[in-house]
C-alpha atoms as a PDB file:
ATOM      1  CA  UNK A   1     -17.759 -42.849  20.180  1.00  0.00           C
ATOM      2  CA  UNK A   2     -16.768 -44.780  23.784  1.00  0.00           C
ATOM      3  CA  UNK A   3     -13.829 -42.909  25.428  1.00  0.00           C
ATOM      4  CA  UNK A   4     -11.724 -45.278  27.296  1.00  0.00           C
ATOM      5  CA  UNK A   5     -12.088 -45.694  30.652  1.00  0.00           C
ATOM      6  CA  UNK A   6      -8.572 -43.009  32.199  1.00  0.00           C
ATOM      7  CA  UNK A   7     -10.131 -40.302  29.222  1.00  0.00           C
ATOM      8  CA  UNK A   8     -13.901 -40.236  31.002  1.00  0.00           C
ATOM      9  CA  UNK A   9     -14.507 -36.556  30.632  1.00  0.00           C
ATOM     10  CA  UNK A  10     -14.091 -35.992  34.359  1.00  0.00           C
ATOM     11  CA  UNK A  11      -9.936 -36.792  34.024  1.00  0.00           C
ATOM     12  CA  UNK A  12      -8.477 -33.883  34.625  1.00  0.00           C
ATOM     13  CA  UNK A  13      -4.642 -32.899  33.449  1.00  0.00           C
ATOM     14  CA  UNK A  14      -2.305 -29.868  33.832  1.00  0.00           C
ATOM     15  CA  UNK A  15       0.200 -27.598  35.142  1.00  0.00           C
ATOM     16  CA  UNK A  16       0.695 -26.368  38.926  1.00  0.00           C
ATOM     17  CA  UNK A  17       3.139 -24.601  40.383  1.00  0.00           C
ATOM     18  CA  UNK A  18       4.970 -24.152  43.769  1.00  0.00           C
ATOM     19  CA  UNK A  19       6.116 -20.409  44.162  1.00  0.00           C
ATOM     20  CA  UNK A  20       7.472 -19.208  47.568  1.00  0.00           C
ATOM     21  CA  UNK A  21      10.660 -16.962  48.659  1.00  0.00           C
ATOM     22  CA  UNK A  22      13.652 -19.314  48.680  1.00  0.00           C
ATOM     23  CA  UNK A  23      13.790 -22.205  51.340  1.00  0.00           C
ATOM     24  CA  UNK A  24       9.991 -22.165  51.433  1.00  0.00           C
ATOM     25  CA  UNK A  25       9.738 -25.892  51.065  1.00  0.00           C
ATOM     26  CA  UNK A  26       8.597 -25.243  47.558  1.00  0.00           C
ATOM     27  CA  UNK A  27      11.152 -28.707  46.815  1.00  0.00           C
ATOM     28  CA  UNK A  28      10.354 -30.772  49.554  1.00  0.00           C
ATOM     29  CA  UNK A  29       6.535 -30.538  49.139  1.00  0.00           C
ATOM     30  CA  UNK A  30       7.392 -31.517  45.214  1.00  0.00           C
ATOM     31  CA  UNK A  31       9.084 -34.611  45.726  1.00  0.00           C
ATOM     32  CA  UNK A  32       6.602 -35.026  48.365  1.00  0.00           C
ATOM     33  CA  UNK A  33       3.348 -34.977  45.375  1.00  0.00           C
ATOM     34  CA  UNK A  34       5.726 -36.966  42.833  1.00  0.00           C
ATOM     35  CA  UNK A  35       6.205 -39.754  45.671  1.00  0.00           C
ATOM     36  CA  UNK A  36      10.015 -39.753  44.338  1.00  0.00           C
ATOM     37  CA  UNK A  37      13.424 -37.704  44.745  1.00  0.00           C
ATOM     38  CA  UNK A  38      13.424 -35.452  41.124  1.00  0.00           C
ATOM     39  CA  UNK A  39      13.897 -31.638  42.615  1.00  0.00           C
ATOM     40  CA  UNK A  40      17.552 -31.112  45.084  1.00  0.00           C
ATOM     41  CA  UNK A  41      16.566 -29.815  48.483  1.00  0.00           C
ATOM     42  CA  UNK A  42      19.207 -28.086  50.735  1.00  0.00           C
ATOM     43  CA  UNK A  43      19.346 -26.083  54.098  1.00  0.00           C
ATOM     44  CA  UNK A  44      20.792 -23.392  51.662  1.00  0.00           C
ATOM     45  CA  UNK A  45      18.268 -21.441  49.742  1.00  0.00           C
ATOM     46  CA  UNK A  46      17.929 -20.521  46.212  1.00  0.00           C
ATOM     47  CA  UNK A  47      19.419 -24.097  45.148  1.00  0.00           C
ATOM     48  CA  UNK A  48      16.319 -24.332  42.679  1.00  0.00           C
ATOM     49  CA  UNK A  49      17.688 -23.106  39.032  1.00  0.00           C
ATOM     50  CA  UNK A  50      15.213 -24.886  36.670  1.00  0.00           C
ATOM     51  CA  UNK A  51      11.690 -24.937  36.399  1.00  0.00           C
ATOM     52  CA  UNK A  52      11.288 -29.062  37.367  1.00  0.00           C
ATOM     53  CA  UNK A  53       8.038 -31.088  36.277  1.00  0.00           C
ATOM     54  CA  UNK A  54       7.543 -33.688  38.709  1.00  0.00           C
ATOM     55  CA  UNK A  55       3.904 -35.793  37.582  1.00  0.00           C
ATOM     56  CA  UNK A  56       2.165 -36.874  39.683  1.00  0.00           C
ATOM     57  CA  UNK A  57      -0.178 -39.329  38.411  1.00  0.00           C
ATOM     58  CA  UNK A  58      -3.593 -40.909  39.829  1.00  0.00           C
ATOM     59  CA  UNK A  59      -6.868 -42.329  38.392  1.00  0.00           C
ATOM     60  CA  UNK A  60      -8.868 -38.924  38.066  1.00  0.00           C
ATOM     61  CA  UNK A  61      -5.635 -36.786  37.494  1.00  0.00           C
ATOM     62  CA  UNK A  62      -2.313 -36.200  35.726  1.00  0.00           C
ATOM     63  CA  UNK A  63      -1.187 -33.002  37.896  1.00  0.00           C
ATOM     64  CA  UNK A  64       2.320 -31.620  36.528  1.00  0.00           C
ATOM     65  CA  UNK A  65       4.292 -29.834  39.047  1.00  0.00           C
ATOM     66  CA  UNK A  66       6.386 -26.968  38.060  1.00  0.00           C
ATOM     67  CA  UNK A  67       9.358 -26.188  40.730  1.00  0.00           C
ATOM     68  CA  UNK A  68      10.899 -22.908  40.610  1.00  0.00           C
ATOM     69  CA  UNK A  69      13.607 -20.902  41.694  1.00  0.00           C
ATOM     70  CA  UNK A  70      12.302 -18.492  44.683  1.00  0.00           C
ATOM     71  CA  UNK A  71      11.696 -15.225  43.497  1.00  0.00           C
ATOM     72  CA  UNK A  72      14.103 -12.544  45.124  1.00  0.00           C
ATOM     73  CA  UNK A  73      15.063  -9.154  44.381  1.00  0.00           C
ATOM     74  CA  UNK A  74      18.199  -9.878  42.204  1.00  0.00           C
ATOM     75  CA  UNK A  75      21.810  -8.714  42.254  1.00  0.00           C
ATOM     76  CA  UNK A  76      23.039 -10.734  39.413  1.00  0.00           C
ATOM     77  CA  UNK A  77      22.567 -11.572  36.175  1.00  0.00           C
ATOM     78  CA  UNK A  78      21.695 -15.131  37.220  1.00  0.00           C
ATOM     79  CA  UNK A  79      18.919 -13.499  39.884  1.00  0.00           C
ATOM     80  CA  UNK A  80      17.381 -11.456  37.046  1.00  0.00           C
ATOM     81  CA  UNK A  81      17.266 -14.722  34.613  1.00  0.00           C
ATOM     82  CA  UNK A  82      15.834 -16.910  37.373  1.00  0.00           C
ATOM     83  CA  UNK A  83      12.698 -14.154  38.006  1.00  0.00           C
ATOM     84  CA  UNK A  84      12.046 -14.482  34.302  1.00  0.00           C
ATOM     85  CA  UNK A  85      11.931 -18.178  35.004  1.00  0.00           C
ATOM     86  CA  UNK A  86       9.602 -17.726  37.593  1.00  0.00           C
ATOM     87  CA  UNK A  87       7.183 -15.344  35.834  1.00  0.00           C
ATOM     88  CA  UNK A  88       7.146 -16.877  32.616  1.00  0.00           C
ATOM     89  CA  UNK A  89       6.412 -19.834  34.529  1.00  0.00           C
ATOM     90  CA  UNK A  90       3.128 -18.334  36.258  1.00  0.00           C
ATOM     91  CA  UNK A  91       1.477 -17.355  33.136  1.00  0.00           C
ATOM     92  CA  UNK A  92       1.644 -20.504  31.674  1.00  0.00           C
ATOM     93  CA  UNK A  93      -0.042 -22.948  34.686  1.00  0.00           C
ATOM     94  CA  UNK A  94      -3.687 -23.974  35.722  1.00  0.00           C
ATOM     95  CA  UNK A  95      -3.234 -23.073  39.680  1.00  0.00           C
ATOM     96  CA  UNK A  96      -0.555 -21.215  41.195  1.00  0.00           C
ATOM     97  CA  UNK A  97      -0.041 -22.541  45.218  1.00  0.00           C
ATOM     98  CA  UNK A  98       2.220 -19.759  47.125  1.00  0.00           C
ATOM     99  CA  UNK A  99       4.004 -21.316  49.787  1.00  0.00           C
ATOM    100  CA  UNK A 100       3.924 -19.170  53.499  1.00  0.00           C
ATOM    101  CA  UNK A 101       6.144 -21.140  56.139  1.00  0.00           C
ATOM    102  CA  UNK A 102       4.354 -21.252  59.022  1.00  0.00           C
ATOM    103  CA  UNK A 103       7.326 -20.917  61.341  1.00  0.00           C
ATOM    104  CA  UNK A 104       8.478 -17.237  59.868  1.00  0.00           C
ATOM    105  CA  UNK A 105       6.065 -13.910  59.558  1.00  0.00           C
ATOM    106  CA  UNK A 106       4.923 -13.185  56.711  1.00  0.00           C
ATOM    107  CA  UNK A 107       7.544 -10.235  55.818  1.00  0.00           C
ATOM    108  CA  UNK A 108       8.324  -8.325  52.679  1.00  0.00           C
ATOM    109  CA  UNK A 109       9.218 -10.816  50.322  1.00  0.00           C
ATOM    110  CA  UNK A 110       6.314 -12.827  50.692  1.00  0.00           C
ATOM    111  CA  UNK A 111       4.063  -9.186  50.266  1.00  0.00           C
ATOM    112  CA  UNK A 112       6.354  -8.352  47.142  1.00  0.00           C
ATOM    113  CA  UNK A 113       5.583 -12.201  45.651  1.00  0.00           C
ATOM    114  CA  UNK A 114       1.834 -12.236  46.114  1.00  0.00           C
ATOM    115  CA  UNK A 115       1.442  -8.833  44.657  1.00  0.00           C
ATOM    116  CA  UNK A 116       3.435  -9.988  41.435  1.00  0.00           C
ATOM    117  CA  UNK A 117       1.184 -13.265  41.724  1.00  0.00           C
ATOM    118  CA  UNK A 118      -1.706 -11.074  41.609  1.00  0.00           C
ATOM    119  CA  UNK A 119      -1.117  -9.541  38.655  1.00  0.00           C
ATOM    120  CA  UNK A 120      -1.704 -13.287  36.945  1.00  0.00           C
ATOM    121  CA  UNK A 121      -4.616 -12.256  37.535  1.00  0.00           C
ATOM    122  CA  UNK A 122      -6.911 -15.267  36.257  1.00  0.00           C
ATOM    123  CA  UNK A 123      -5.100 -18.045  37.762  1.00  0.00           C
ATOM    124  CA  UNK A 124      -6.507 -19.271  40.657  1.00  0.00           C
ATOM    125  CA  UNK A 125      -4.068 -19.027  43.860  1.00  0.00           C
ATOM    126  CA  UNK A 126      -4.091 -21.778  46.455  1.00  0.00           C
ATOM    127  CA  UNK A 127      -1.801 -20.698  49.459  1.00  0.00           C
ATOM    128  CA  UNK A 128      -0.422 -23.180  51.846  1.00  0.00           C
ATOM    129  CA  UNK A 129       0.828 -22.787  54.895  1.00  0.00           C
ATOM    130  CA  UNK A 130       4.036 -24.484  54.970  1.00  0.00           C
ATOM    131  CA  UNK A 131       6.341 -26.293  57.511  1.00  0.00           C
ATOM    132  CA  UNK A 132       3.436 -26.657  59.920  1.00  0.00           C
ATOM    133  CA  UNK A 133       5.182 -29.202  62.170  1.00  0.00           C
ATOM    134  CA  UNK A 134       7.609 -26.845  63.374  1.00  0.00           C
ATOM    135  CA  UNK A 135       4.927 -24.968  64.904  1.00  0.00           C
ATOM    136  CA  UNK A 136       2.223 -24.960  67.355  1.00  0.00           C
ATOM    137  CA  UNK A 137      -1.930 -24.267  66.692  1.00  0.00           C
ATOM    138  CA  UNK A 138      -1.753 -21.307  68.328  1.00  0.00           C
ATOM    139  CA  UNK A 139       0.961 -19.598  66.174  1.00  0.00           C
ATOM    140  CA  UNK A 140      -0.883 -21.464  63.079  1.00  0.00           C
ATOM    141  CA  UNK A 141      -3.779 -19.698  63.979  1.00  0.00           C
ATOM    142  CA  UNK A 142      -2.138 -16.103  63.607  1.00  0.00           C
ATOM    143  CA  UNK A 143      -0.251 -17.455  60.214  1.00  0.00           C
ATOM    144  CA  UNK A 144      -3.736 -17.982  58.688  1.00  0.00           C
ATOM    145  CA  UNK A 145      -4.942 -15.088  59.426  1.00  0.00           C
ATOM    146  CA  UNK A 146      -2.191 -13.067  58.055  1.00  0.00           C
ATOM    147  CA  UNK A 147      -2.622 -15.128  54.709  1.00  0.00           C
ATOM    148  CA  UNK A 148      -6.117 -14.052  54.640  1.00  0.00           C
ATOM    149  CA  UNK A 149      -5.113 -10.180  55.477  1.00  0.00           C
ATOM    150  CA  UNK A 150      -2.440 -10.796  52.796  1.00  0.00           C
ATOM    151  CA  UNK A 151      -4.586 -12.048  50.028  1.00  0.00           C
ATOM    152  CA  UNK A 152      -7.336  -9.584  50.720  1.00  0.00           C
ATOM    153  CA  UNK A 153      -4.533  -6.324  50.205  1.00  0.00           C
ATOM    154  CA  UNK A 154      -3.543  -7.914  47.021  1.00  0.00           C
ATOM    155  CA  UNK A 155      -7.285  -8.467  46.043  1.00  0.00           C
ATOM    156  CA  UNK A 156      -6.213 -12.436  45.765  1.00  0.00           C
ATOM    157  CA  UNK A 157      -9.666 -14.617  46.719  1.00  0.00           C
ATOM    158  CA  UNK A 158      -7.512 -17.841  47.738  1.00  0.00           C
ATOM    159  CA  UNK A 159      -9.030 -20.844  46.338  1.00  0.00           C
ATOM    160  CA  UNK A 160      -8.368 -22.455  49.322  1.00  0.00           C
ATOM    161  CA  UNK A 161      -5.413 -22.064  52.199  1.00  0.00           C
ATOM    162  CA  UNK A 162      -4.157 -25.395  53.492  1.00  0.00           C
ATOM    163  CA  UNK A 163      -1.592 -26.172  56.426  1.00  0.00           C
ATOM    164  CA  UNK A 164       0.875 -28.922  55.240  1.00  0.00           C
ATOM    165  CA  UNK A 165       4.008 -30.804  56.206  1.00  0.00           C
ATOM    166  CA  UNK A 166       5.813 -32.261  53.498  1.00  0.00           C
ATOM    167  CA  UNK A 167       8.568 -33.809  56.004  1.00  0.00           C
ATOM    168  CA  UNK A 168       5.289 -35.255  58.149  1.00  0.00           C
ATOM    169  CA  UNK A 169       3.269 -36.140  54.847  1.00  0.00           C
ATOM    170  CA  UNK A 170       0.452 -33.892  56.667  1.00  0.00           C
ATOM    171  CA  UNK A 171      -2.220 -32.510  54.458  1.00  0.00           C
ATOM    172  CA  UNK A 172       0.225 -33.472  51.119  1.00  0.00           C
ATOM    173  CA  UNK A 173      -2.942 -35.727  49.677  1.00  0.00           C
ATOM    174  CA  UNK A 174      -5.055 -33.056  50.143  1.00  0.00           C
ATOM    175  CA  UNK A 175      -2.743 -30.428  48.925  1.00  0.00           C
ATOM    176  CA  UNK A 176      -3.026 -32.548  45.276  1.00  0.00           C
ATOM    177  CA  UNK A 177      -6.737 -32.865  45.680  1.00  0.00           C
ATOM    178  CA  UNK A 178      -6.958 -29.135  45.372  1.00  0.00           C
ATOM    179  CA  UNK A 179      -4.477 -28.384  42.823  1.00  0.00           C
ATOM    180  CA  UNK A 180      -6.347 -30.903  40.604  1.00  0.00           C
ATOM    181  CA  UNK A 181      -9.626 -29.505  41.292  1.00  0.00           C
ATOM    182  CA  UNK A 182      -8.269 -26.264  39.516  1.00  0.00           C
ATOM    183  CA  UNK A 183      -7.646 -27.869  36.197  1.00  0.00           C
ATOM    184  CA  UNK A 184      -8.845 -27.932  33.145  1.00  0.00           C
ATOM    185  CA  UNK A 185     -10.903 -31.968  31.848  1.00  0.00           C
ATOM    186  CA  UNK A 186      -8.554 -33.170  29.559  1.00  0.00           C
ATOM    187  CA  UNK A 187      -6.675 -36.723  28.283  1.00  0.00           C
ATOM    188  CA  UNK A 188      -2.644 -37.391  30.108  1.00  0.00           C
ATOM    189  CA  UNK A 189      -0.166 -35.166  28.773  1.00  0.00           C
ATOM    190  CA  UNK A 190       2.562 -37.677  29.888  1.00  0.00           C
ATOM    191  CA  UNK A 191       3.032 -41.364  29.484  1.00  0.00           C
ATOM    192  CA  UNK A 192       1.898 -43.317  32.478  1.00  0.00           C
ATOM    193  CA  UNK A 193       5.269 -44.007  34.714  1.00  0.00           C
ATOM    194  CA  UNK A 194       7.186 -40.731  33.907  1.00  0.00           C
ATOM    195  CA  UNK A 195       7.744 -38.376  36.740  1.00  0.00           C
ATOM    196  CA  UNK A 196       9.425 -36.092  35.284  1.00  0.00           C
ATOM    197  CA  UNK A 197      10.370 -34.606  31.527  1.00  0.00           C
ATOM    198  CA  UNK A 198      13.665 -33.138  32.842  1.00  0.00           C
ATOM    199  CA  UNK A 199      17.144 -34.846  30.785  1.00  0.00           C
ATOM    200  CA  UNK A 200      18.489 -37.274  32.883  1.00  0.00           C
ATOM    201  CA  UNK A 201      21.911 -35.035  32.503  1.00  0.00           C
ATOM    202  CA  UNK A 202      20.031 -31.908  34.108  1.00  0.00           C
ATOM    203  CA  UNK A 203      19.064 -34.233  37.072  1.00  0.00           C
ATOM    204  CA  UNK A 204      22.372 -35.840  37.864  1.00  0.00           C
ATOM    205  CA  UNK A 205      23.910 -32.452  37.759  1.00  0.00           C
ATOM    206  CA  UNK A 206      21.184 -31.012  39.998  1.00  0.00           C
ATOM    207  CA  UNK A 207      22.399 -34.393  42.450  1.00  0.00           C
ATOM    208  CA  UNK A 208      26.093 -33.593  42.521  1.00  0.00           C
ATOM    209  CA  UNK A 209      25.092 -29.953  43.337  1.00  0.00           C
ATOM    210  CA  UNK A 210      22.926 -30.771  46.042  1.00  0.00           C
ATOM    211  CA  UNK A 211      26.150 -33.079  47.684  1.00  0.00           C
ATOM    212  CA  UNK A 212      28.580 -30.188  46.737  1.00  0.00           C
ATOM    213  CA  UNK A 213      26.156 -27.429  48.943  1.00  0.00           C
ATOM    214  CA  UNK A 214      26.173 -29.814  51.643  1.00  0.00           C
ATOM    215  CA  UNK A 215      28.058 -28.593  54.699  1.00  0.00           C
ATOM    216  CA  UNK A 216      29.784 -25.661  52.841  1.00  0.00           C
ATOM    217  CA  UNK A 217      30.273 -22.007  54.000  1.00  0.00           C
ATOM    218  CA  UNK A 218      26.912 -19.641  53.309  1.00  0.00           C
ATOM    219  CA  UNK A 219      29.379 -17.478  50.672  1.00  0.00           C
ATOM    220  CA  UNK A 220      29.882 -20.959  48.279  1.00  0.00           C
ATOM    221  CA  UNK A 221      25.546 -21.775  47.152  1.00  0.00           C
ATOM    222  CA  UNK A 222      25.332 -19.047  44.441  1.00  0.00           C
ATOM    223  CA  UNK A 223      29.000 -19.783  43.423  1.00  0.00           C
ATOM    224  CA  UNK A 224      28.304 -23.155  42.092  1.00  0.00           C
ATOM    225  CA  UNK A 225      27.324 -24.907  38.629  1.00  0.00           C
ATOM    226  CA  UNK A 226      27.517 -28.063  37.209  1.00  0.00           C
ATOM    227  CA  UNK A 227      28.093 -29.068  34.030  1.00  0.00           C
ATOM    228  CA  UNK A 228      27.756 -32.793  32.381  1.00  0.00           C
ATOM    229  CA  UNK A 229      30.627 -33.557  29.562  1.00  0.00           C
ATOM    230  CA  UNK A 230      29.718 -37.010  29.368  1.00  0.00           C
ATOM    231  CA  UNK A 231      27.495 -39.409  29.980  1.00  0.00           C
ATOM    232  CA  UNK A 232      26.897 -43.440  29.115  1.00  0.00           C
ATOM    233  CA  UNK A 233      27.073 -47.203  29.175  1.00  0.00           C
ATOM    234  CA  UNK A 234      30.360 -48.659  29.711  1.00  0.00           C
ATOM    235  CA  UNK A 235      30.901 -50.169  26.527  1.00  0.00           C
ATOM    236  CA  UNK A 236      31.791 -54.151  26.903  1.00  0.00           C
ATOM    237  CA  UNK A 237      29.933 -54.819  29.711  1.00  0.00           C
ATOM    238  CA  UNK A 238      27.948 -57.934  30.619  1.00  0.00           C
ATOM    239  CA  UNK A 239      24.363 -57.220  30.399  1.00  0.00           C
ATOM    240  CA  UNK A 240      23.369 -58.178  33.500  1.00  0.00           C
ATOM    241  CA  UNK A 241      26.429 -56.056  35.240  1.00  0.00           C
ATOM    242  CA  UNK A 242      26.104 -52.370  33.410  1.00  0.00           C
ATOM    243  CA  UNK A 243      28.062 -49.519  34.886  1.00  0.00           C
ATOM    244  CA  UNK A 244      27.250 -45.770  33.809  1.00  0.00           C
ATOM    245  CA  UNK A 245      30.086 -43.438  33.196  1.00  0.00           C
ATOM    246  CA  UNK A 246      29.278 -40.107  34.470  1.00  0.00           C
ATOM    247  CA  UNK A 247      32.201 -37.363  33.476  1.00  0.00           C
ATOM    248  CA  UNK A 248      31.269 -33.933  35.417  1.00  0.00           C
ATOM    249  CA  UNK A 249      32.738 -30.837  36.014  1.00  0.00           C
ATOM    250  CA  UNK A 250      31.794 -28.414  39.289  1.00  0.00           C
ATOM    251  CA  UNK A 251      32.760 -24.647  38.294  1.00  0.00           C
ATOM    252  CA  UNK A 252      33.406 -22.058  40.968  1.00  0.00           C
ATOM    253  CA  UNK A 253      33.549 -18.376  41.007  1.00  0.00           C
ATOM    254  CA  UNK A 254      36.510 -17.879  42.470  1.00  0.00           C
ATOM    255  CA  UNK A 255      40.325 -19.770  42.977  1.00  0.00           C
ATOM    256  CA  UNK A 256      39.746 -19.102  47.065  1.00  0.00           C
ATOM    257  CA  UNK A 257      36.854 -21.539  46.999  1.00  0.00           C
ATOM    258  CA  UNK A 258      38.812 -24.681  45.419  1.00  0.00           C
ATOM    259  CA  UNK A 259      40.084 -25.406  48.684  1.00  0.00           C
ATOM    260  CA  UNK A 260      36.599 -25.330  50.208  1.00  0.00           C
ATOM    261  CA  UNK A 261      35.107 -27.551  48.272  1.00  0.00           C
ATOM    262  CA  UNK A 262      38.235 -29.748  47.409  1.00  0.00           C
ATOM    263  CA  UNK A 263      39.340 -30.449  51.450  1.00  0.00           C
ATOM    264  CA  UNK A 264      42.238 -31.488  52.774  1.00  0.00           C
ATOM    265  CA  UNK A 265      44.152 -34.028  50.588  1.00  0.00           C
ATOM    266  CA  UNK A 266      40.606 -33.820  48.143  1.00  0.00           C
ATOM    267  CA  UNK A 267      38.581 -35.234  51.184  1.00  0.00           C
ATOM    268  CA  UNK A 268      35.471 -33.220  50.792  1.00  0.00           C
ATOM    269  CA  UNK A 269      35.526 -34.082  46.874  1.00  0.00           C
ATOM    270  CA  UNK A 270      36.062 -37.685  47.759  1.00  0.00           C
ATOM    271  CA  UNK A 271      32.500 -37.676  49.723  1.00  0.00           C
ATOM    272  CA  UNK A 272      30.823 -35.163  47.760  1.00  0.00           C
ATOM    273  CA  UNK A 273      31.427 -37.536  45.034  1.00  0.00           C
ATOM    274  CA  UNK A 274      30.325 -40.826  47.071  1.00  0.00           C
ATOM    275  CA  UNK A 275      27.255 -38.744  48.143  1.00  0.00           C
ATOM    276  CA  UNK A 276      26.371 -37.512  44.679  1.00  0.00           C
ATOM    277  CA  UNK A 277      26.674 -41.316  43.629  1.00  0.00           C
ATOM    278  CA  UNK A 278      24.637 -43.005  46.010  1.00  0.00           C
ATOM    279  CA  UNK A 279      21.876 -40.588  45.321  1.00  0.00           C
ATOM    280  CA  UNK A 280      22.550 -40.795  41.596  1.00  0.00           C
ATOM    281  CA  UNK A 281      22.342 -44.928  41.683  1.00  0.00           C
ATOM    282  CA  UNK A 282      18.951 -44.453  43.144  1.00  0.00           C
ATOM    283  CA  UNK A 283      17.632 -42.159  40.503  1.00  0.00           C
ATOM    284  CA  UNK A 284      18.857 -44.273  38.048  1.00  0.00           C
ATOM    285  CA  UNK A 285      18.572 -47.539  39.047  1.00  0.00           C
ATOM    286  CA  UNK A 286      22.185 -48.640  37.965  1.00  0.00           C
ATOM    287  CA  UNK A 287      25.695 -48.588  39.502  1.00  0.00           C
ATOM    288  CA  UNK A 288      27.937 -45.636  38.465  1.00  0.00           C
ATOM    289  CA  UNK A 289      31.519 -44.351  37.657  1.00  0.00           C
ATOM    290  CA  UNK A 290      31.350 -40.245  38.485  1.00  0.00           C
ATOM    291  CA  UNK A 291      34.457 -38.435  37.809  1.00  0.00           C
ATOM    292  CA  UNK A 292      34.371 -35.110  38.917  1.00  0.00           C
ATOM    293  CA  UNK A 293      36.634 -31.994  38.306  1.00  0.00           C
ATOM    294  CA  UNK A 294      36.533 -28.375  39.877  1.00  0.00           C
ATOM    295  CA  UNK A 295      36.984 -25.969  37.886  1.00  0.00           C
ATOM    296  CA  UNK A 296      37.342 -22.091  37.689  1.00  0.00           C
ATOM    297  CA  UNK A 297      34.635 -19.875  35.746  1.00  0.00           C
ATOM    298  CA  UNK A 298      35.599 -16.491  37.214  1.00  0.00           C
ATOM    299  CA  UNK A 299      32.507 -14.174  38.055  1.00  0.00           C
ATOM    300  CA  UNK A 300      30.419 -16.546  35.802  1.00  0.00           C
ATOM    301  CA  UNK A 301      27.040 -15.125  37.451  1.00  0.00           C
ATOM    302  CA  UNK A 302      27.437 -11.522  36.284  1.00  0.00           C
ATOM    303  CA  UNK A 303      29.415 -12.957  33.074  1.00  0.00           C
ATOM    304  CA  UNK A 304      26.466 -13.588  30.032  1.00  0.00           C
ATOM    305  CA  UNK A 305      28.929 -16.080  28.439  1.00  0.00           C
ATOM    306  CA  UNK A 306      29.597 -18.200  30.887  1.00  0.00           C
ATOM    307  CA  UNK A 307      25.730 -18.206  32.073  1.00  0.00           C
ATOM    308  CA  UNK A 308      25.546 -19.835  28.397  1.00  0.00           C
ATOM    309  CA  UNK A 309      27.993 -22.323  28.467  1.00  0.00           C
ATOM    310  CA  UNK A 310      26.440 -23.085  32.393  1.00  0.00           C
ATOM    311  CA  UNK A 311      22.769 -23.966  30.692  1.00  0.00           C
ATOM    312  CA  UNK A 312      21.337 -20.419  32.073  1.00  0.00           C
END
């Protein structure tokens, strides 16, 4: 029986993933691959929370990315539910790629996540070098070589090690071409023209995150979830002038950080909002009521219930 011509038995489809302490560029480089905005990057790390398939699609390949939170040694509940995230991630992927930023020594963390990686231990590993335009050869020189004294301690055999710059596009293309030579033949696992299998709801509330983190005091990152209460079509609107209603709530930990987040006279939440809905119009492709609330969950990282009701 003739296969069609995308299903020739050299297509190749599955599941990557981008591990790396937090701020590793683990988001950037993802959004890089998918060619389009699906995981929220910030200056602030650990703003990863779910495990994000960005596909990234191409004539020989359908590569799904998996983003996840960076792992770190937790001191909440939420840090011990987003390890599990991360390690029940690894054992399900074709290739694990550990991101190293070039511009920072490889210290404990980085030791403590490729000896956990190691224990996957018939996954192949791919590390890359990461952030390479903030540094010169010489010092890229040295980072290598500490990736290859790092792998070797671990007993890791790399599959390969690649400098990239997600922000400079450098290397990216060849980034994919490596992740896809680790997986297995086999037909798309995704129609052509998704990029992602997240709920349009998880995304938007990833978006208004991401404009909420912006600018605010180190203590607020961890302190803040987003929930989606509604979300839909204006009724009674002219077809060719729709308008989405998006009804959303941003929780904080604490009363003390309302005013942070809220401003003076509600300025900050005025452009948090116009932020959040200038990035959510692009994603969806539509113009867009947000109303937006802040609201109080006290303690809701060490507090199982809340985690619930918060999607964790």
């Amino acid at each position: 029986m003739s296969s069609t011509p995308e299903h020739t038995p050299e297509f190749r489809s599955g599941f990557a993933c981008f591990v790396g302490r937090p701020n590793a560029g683990k988001s950037t480089l993802t959004n890089a691959l998918v060619g389009q905005k699906i995981v929220i990057t910030s200056s602030k790390p650990q703003t990863t929370r779910h495990a994000v398939r960005g596909i990234v699609h191409r004539p020989d390949a359908q590569l799904i990315l998996v983003d996840t939170p960076g792992l770190h040694k937790p001191r909440t509940l939420l840090g011990e539910r987003l390890n599990d995230v991360v390690k029940t991630t690894w054992a399900e992927v074709d290739v694990i790629a550990i991101c190293l930023p070039s511009n920072e020594k490889i210290g404990p963390g980085d030791r403590f996540l490729v000896t956990e990686a190691a224990k996957v231990a018939k996954t192949p590993k791919i590390a890359l070098a990461t952030k390479s335009d903030l540094v010169g050869p010489d010092r890229m020189a040295e980072h290598l070589s500490e990736i290859a004294a790092l792998g070797e301690s671990v007993g890791i055999e790399w599959a390969a090690v690649i400098p990239v710059s997600a922000v400079d596009n450098f290397q990216t293309e060849l980034v994919a071409d490596e992740l896809v030579k680790q997986l297995p033949e086999g037909r798309p696992l995704y129609p052509d023209g998704d990029i992602t299998d997240e709920p349009e709801e998880i995304l938007v509330g990833e978006l208004i995150r991401e404009a909420a983190l912006e600018g605010v005091r180190d203590e607020l990152p961890h302190s803040i979830a987003v929930t989606i209460d509604e979300m839909g079509l204006r009724e009674d609107r002219p077809a060719d002038k729709p308008l989405i209603d998006i009804y959303a709530n941003l929780y904080l930990e604490r009363e003390s950080q309302k005013g942070i987040i809220i401003g003076h006279k509600g300025a900050r939440l005025r452009e948090v909002g116009a932020n959040a809905r200038r990035q959510i119009e692009a994603l969806l492709g539509t113009p867009v009521y947000l109303d937006l609330h802040v609201k109080i969950a006290k303690n809701w990282q060490t507090d199982a219930k809340h985690l619930r009701k918060l999607g964790f």
